[in-house]
N, C-alpha and C. Protein backbone atom coordinates (compact mmCIF):
# COMPACT_ATOMS: atom_id res chain seq x y z
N UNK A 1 -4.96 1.59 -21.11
CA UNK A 1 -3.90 0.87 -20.38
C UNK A 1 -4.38 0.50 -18.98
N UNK A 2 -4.24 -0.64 -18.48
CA UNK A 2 -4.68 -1.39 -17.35
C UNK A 2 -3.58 -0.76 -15.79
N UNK A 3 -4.11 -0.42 -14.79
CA UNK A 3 -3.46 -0.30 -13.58
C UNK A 3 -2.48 -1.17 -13.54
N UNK A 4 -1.58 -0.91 -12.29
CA UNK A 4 -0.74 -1.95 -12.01
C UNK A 4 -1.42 -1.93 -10.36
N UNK A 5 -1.85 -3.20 -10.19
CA UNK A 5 -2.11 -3.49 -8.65
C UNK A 5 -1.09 -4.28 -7.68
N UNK A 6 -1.06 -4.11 -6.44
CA UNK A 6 -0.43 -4.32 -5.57
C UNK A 6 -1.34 -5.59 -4.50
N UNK A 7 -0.50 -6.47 -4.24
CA UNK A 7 -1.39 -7.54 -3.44
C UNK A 7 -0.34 -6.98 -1.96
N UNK A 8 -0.93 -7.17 -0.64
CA UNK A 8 -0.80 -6.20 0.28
C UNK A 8 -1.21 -7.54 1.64
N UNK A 9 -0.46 -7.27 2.91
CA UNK A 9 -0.72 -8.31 3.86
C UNK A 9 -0.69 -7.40 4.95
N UNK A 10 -2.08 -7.71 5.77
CA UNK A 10 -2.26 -6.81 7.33
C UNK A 10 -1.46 -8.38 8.12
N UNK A 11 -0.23 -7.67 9.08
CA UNK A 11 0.80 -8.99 10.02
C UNK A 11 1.06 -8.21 11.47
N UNK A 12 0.15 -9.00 11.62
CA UNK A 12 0.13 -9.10 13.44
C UNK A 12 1.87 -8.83 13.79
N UNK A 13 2.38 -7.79 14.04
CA UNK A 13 3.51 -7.77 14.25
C UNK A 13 4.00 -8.66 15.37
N UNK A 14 3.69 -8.33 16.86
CA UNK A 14 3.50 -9.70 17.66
C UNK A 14 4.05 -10.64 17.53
N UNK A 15 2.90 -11.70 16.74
CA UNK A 15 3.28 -13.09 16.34
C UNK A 15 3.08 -13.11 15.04
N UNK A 16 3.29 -12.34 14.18
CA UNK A 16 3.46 -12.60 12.47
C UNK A 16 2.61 -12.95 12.11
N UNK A 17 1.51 -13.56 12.27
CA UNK A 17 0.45 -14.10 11.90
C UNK A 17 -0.02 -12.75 10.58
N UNK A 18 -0.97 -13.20 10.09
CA UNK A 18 -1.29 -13.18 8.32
C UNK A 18 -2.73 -13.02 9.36
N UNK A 19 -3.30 -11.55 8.92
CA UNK A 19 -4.88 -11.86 8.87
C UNK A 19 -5.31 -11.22 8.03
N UNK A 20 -5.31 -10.55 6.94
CA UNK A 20 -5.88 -10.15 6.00
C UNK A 20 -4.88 -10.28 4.71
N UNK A 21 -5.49 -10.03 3.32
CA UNK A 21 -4.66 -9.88 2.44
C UNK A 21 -5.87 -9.54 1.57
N UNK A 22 -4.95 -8.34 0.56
CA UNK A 22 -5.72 -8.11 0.04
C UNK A 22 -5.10 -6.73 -1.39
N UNK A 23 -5.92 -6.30 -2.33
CA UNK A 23 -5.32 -6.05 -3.56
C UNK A 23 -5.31 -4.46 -3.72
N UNK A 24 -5.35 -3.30 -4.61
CA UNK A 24 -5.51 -2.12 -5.00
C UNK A 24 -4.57 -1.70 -5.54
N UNK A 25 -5.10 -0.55 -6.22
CA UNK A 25 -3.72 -0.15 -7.46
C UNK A 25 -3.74 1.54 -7.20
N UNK A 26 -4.54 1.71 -5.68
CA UNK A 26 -3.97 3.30 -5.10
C UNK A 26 -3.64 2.50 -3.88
N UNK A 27 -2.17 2.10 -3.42
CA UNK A 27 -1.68 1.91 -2.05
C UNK A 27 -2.19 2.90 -0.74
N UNK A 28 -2.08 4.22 -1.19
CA UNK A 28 -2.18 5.44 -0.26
C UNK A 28 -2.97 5.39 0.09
N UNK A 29 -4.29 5.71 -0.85
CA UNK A 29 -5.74 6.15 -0.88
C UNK A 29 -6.10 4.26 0.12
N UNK A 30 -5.63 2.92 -0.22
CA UNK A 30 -6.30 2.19 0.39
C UNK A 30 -6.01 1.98 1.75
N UNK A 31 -4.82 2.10 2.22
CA UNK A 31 -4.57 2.22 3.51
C UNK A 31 -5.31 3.22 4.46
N UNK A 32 -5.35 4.40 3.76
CA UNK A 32 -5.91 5.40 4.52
C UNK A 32 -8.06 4.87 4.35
N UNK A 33 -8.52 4.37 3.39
CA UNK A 33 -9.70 4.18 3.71
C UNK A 33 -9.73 2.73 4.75
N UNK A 34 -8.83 2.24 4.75
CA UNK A 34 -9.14 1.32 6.38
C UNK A 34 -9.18 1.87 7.40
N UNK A 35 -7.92 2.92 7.34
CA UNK A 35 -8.08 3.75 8.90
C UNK A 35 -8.97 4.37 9.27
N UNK A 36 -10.07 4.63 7.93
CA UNK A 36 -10.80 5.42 7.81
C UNK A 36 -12.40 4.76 8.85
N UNK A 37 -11.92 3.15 7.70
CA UNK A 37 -13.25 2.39 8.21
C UNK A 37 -12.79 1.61 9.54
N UNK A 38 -12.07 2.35 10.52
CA UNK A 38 -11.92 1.69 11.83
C UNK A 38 -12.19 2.78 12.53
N UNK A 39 -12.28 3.95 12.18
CA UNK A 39 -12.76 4.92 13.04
C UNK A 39 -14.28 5.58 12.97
N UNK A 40 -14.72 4.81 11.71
CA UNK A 40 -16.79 4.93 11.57
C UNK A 40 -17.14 3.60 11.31
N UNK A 41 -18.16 3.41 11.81
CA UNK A 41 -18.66 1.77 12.32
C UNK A 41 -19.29 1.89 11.17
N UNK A 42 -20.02 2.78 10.46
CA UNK A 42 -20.91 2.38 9.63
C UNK A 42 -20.04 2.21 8.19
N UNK A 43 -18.61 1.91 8.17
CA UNK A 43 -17.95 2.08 7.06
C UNK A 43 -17.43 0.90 7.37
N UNK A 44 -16.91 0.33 8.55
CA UNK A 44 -16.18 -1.04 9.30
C UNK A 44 -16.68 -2.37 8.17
N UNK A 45 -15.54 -3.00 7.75
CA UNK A 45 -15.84 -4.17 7.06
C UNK A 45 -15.30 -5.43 8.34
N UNK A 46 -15.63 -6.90 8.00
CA UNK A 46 -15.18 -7.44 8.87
C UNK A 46 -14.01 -7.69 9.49
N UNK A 47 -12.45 -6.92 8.72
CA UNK A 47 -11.34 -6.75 9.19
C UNK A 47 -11.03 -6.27 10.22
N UNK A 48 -11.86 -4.34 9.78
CA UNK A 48 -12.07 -3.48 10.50
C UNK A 48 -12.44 -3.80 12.27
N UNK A 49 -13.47 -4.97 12.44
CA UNK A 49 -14.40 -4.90 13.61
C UNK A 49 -13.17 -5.84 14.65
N UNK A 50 -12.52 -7.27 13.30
CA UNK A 50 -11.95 -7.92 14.08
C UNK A 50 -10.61 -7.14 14.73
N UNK A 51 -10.27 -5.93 14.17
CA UNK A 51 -8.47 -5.30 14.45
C UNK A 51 -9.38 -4.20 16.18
N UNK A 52 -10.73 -3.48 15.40
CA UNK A 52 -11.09 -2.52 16.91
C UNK A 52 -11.39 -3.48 18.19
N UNK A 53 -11.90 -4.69 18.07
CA UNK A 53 -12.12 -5.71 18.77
C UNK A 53 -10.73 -6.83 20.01
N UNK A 54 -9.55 -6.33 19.05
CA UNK A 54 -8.51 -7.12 19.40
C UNK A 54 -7.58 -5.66 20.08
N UNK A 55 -8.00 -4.48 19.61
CA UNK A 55 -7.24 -3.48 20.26
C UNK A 55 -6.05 -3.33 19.16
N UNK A 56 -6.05 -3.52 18.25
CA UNK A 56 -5.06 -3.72 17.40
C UNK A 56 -5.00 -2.22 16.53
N UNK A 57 -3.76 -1.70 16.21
CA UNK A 57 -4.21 -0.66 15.33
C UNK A 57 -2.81 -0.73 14.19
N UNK A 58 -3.19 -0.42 13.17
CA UNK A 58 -2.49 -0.33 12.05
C UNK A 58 -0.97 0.30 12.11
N UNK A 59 0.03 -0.19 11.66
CA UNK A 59 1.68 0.24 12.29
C UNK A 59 1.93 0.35 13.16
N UNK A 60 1.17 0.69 14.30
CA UNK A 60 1.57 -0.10 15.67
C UNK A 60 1.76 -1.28 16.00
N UNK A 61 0.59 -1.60 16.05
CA UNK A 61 0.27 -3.04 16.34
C UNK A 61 0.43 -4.21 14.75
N UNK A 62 0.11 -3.94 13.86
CA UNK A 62 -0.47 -4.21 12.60
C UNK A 62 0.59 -3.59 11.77
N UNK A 63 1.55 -4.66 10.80
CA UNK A 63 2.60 -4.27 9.69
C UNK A 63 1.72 -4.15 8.96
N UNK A 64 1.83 -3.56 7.60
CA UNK A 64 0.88 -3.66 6.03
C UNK A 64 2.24 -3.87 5.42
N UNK A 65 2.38 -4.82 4.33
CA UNK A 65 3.40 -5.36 3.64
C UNK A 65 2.86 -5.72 2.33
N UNK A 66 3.28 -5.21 1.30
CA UNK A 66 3.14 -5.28 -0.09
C UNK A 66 4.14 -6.24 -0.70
N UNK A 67 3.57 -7.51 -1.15
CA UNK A 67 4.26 -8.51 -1.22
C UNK A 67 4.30 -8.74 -2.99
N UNK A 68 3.34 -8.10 -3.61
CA UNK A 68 3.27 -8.62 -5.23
C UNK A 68 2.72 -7.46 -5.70
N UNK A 69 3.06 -7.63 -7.25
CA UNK A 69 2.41 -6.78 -7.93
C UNK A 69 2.12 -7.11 -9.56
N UNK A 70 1.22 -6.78 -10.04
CA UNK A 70 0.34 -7.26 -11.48
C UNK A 70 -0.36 -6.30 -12.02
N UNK A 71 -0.30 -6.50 -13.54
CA UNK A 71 -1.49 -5.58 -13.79
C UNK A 71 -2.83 -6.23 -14.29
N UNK A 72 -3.42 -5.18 -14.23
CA UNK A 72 -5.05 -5.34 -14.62
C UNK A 72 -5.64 -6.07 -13.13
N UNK A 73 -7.11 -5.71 -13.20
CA UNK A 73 -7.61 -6.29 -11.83
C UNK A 73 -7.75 -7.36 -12.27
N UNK A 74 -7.91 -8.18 -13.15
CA UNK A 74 -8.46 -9.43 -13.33
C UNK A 74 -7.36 -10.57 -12.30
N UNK A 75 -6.42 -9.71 -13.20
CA UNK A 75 -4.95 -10.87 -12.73
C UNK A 75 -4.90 -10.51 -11.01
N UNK A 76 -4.81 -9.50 -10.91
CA UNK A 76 -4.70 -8.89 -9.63
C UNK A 76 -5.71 -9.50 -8.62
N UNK A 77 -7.04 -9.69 -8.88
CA UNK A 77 -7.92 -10.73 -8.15
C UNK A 77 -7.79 -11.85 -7.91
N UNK A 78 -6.56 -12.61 -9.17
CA UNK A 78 -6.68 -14.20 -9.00
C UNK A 78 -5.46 -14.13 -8.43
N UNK A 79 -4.06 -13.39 -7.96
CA UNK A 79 -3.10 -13.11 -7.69
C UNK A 79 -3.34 -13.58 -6.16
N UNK A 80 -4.56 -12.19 -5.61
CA UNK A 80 -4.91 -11.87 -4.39
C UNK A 80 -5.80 -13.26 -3.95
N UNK A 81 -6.57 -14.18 -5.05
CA UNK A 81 -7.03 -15.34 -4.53
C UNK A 81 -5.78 -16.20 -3.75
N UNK A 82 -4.60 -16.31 -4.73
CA UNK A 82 -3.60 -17.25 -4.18
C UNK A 82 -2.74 -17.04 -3.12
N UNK A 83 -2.70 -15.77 -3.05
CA UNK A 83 -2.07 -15.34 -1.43
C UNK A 83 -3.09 -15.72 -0.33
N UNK A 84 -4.53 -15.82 -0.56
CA UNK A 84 -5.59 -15.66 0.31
C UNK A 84 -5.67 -17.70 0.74
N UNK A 85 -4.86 -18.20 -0.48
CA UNK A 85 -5.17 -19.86 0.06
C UNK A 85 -3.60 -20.04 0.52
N UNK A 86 -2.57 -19.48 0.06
CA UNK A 86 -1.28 -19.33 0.87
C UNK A 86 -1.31 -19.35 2.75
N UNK A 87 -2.24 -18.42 2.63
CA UNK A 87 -2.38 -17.69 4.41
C UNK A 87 -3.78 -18.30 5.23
N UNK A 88 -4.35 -19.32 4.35
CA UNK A 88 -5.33 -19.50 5.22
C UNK A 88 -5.74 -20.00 6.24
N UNK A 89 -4.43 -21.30 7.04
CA UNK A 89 -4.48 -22.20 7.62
C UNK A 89 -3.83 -21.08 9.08
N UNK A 90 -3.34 -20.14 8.44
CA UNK A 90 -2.84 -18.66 10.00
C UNK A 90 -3.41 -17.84 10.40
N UNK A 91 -4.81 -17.43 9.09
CA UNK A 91 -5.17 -16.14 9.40
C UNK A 91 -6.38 -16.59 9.84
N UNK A 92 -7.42 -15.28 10.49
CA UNK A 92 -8.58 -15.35 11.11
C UNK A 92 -9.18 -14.57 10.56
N UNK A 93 -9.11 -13.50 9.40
CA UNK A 93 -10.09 -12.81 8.84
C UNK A 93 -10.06 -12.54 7.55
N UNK A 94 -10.01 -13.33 7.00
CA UNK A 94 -9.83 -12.99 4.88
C UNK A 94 -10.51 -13.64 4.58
N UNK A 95 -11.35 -13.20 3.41
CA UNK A 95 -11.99 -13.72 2.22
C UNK A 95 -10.90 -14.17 1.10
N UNK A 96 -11.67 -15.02 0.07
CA UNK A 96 -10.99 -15.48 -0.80
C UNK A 96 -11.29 -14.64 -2.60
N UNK A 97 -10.86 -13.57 -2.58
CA UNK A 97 -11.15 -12.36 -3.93
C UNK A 97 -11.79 -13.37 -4.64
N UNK A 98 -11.49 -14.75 -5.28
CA UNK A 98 -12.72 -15.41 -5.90
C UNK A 98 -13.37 -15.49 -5.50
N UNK A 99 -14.18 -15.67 -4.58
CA UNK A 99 -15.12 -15.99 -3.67
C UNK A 99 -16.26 -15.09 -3.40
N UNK A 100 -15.70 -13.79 -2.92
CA UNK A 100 -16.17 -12.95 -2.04
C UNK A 100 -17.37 -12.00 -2.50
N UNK A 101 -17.87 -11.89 -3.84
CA UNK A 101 -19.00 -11.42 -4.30
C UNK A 101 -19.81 -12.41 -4.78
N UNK A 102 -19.61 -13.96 -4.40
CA UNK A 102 -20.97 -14.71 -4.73
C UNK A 102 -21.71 -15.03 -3.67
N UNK A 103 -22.52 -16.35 -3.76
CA UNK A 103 -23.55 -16.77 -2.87
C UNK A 103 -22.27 -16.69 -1.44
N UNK A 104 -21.39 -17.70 -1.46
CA UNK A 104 -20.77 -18.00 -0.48
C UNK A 104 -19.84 -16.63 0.29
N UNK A 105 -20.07 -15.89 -0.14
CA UNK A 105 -19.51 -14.76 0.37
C UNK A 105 -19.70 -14.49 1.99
N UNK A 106 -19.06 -14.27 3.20
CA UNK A 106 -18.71 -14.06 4.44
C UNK A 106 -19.82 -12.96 5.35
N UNK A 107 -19.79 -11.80 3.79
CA UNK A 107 -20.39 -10.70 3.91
C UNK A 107 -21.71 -11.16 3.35
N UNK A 108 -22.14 -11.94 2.41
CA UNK A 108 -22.85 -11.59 1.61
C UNK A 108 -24.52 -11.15 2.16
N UNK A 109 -24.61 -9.64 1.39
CA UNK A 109 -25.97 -9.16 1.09
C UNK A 109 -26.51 -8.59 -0.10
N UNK A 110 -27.26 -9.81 -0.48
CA UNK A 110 -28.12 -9.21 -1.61
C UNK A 110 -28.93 -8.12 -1.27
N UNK A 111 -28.84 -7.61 -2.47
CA UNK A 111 -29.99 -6.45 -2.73
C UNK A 111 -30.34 -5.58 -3.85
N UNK A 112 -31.92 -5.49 -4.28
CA UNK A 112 -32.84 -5.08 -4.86
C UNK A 112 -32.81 -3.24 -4.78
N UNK A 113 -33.28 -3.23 -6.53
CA UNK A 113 -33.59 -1.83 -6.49
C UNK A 113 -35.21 -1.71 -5.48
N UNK A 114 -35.31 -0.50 -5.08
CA UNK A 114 -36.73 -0.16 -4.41
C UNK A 114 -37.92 -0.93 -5.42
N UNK A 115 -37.31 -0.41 -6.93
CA UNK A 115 -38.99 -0.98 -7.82
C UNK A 115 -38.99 -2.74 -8.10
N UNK A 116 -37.85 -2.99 -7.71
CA UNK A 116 -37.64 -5.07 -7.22
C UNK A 116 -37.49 -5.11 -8.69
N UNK A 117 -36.56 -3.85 -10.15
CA UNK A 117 -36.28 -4.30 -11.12
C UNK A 117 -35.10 -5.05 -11.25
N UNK A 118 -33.81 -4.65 -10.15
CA UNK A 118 -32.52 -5.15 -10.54
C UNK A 118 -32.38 -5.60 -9.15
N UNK A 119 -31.68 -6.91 -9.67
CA UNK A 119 -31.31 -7.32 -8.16
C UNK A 119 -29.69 -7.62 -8.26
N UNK A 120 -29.06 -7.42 -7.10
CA UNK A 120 -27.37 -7.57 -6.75
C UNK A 120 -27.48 -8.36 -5.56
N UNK A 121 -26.63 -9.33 -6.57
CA UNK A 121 -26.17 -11.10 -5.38
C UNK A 121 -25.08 -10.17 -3.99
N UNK A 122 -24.79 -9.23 -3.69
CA UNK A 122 -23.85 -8.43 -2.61
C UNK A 122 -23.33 -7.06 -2.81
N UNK A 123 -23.05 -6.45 -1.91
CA UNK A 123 -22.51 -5.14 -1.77
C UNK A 123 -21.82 -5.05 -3.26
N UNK A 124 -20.65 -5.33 -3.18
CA UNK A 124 -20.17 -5.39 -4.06
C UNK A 124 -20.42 -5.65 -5.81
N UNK A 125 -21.35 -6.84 -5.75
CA UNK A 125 -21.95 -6.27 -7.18
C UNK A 125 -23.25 -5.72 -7.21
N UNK A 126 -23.52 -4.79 -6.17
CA UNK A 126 -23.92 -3.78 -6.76
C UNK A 126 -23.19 -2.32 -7.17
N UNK A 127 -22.22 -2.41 -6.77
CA UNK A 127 -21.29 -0.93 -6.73
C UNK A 127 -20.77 -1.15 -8.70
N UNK A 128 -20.35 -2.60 -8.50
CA UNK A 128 -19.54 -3.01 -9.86
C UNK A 128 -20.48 -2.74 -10.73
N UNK A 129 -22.16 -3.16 -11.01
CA UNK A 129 -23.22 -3.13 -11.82
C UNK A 129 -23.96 -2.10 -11.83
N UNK A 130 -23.57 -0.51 -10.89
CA UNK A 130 -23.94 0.46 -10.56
C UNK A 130 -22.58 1.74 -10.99
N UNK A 131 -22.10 1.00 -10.94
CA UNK A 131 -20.28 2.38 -11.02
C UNK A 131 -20.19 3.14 -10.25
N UNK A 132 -20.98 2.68 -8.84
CA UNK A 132 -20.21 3.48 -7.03
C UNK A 132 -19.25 2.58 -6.54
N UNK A 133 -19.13 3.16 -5.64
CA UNK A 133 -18.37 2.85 -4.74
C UNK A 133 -19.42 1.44 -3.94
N UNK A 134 -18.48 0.93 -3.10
CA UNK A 134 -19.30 0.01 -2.00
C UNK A 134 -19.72 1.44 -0.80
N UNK A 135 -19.04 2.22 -0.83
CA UNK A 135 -19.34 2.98 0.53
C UNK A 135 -20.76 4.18 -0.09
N UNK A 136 -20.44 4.07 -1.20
CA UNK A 136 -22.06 5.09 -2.17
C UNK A 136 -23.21 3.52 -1.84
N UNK A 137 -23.02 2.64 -2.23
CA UNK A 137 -23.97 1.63 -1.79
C UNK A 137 -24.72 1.49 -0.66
N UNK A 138 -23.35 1.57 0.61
CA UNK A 138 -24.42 1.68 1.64
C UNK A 138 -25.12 3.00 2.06
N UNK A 139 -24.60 4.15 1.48
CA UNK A 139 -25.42 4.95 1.91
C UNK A 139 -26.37 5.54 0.97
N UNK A 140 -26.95 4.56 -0.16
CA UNK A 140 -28.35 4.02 -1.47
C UNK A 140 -29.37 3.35 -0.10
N UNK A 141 -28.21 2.07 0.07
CA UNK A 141 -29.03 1.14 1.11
C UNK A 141 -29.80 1.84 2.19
N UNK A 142 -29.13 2.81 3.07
CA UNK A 142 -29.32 3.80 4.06
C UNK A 142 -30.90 4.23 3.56
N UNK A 143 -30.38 5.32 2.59
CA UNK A 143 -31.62 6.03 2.17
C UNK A 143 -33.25 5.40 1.53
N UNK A 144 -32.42 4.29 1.41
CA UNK A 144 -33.88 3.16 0.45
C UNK A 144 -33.91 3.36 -0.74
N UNK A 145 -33.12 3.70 -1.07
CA UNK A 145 -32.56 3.91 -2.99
C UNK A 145 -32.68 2.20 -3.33
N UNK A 146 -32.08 1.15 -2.33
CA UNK A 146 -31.79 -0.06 -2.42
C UNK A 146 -32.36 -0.75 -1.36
N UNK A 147 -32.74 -1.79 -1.65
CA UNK A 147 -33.31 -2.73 -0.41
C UNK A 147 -32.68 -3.88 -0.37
N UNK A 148 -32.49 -4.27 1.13
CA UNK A 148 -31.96 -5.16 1.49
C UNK A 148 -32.68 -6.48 1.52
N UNK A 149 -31.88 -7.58 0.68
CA UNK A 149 -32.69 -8.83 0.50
C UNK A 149 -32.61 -9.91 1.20
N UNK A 150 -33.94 -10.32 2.37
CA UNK A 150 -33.15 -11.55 3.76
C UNK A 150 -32.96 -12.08 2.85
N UNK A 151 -31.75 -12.66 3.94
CA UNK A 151 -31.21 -14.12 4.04
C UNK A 151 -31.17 -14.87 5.51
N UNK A 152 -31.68 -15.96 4.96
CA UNK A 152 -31.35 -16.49 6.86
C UNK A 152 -30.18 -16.52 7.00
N UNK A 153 -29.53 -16.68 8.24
CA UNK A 153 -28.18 -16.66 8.66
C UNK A 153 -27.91 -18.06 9.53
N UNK A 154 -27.25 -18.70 9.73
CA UNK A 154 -27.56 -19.76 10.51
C UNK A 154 -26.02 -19.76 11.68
N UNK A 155 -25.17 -18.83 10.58
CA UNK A 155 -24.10 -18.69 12.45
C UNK A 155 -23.57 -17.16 11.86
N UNK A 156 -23.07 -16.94 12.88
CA UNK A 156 -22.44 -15.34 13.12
C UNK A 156 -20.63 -15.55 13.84
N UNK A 157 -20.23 -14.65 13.58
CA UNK A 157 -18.90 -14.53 14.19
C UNK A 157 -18.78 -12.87 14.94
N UNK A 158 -19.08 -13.35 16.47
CA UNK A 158 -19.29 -12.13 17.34
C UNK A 158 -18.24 -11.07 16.84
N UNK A 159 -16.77 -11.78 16.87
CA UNK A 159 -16.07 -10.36 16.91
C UNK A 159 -15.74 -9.85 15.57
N UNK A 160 -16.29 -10.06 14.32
CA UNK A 160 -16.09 -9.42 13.57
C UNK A 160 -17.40 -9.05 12.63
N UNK A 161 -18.46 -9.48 13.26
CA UNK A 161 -20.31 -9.26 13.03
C UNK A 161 -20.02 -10.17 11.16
N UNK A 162 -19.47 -10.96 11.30
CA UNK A 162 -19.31 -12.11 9.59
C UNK A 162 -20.41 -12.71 10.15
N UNK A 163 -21.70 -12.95 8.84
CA UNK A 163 -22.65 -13.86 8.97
C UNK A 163 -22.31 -14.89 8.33
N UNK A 164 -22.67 -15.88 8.43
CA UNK A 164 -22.82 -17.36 6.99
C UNK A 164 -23.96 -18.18 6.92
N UNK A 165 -24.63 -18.19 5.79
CA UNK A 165 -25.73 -18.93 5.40
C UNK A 165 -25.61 -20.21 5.54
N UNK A 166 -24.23 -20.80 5.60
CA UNK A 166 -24.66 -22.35 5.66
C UNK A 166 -22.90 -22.73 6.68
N UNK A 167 -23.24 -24.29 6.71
CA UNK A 167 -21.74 -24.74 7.42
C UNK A 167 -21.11 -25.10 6.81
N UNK A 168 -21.05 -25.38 5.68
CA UNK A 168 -19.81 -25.67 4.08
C UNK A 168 -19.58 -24.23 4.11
N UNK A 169 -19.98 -23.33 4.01
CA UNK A 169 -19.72 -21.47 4.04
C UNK A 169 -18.77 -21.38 5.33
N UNK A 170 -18.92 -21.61 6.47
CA UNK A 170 -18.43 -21.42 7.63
C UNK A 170 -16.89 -22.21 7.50
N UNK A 171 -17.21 -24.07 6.94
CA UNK A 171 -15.94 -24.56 7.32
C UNK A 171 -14.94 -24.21 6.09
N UNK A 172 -15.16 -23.58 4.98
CA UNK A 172 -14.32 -23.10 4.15
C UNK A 172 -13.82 -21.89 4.31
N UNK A 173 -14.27 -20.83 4.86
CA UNK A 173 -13.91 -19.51 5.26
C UNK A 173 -12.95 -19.82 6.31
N UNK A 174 -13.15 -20.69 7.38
CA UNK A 174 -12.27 -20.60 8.52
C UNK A 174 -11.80 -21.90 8.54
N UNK A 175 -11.63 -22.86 7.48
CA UNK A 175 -10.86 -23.45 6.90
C UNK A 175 -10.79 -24.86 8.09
N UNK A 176 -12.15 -25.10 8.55
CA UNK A 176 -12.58 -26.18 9.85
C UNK A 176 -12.98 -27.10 9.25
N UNK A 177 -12.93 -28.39 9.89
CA UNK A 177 -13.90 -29.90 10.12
C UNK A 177 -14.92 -29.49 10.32
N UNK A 178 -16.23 -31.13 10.09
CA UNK A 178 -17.46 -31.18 10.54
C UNK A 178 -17.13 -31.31 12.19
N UNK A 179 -15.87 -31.76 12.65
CA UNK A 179 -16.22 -31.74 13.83
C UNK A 179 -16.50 -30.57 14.85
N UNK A 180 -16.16 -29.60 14.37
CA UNK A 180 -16.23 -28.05 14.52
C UNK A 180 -17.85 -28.20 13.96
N UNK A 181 -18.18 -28.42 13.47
CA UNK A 181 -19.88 -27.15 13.31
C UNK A 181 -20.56 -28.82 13.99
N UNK A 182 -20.35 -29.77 14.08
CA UNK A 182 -20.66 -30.92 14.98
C UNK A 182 -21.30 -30.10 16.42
N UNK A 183 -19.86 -29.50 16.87
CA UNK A 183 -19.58 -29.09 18.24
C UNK A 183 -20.45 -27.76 18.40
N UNK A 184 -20.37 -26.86 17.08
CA UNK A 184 -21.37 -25.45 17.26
C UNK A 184 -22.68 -25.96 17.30
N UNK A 185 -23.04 -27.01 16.80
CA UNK A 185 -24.52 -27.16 16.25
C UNK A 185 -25.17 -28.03 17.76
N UNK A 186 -24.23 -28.44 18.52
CA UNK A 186 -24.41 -28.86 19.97
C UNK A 186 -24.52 -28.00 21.34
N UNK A 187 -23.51 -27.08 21.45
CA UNK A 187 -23.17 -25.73 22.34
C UNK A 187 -23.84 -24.63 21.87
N UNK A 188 -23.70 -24.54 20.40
CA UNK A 188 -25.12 -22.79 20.18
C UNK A 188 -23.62 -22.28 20.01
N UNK A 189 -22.48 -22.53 20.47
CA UNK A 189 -21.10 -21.97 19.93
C UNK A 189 -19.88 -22.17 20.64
N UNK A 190 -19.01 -21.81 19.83
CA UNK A 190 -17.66 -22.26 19.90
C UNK A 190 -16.60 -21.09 19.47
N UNK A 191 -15.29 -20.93 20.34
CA UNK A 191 -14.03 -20.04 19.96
C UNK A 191 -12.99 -20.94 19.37
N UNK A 192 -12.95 -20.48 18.04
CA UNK A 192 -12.04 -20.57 16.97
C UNK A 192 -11.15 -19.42 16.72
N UNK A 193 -9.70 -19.79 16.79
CA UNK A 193 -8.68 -18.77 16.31
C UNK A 193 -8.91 -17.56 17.23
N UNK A 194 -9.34 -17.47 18.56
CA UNK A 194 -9.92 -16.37 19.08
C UNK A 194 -11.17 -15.71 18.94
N UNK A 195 -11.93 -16.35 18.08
CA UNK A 195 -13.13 -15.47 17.54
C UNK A 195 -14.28 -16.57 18.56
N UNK A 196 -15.36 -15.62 18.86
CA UNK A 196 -16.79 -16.67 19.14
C UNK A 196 -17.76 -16.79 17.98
N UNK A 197 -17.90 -18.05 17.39
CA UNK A 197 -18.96 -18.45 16.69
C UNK A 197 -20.12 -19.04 17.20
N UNK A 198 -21.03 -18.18 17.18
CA UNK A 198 -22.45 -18.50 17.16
C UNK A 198 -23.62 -18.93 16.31
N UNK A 199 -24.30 -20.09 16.58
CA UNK A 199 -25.29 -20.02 15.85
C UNK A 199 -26.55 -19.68 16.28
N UNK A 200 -27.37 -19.07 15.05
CA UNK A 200 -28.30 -18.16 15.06
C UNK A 200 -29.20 -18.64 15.50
């Protein structure tokens, strides 16, 4: 029998604003591993960096609101895709659950077993093609169980350390014109939605 998952919204209490959204079918256990990954850097995903960065902290500052619910992850991923294109034109830090373990991924890092037999297109599928965790991954990666596979980077987003390989990657994530990476690719960078984008 398949979970029942919950699609879930981090809201700038403030000004309501939508900056994350996102899925799980342990509410408890996932709330508490954000708080978790805002208080160890080496656990911090890019939510994490943008909420310690803004001074922001979870039920204080930050509602969590459980807006849907589905079962099985499948549905639950494409659920969490459509809330993620619902909120995208407000928010400043979400991935799109379709999206977020391929090439175009925000995060994305490939990586290789040590003997260069198996390779994983990102964190994430390696945990999925391995049966850890993402947080057992990085600490494979840590030890050299796994190696990390470059990629060039060609811009960065200071306050939440998001790389992107290309500017179709950049203007779909943060949902911009060419006249925006026009303007980065002239200045070396530009503040969007509050964030500084740099290129590399």
């Amino acid at each position: 029998m398949e979970n029942r998952y919950y699609i879930y919204l981090f809201k700038i209490k403030k000004t309501g604003k939508i900056i994350y959204v996102g899925s799980t079918w342990r509410i408890g256990n996932r709330i508490n591993s954000h708080r978790r990954s805002m208080r160890e850097k080496d656990r911090a995903q890019p939510i994490h960096k943008y909420l310690n960065a803004n001074h922001l902290q979870l039920f204080k500052d930050v509602e969590i609101d459980i807006v849907d619910t589905v079962i099985g992850k499948e549905a639950a991923m494409k659920l969490e895709s459509e809330y993620y294109h619902k909120y995208k034109l407000s928010s400043v830090n979400m991935w799109d659950a379709n999206k977020r373990s391929k090439d175009n991924s925000p995060v994305r890092q490939p990586l290789m077993t040590k003997d260069h037999k198996r390779y994983f297109d990102s964190q994430r599928d390696a945990a999925e093609k391995l049966g850890v965790s993402r947080y057992s991954v990085n600490k494979m990666t840590k030890s050299g169980e796994l190696v990390k596979v470059s990629v060039k980077n060609k811009y960065t987003n200071i306050i939440t350390g998001e790389n992107y390989i290309s500017a179709y990657q950049l203007m779909q994530d943060l949902n911009i014109d060419v006249k925006f990476i026009n303007e980065l690719n002239e200045k070396g960078s530009i503040v969007i939605n509050g964030m500084t984008i740099r290129k590399v």
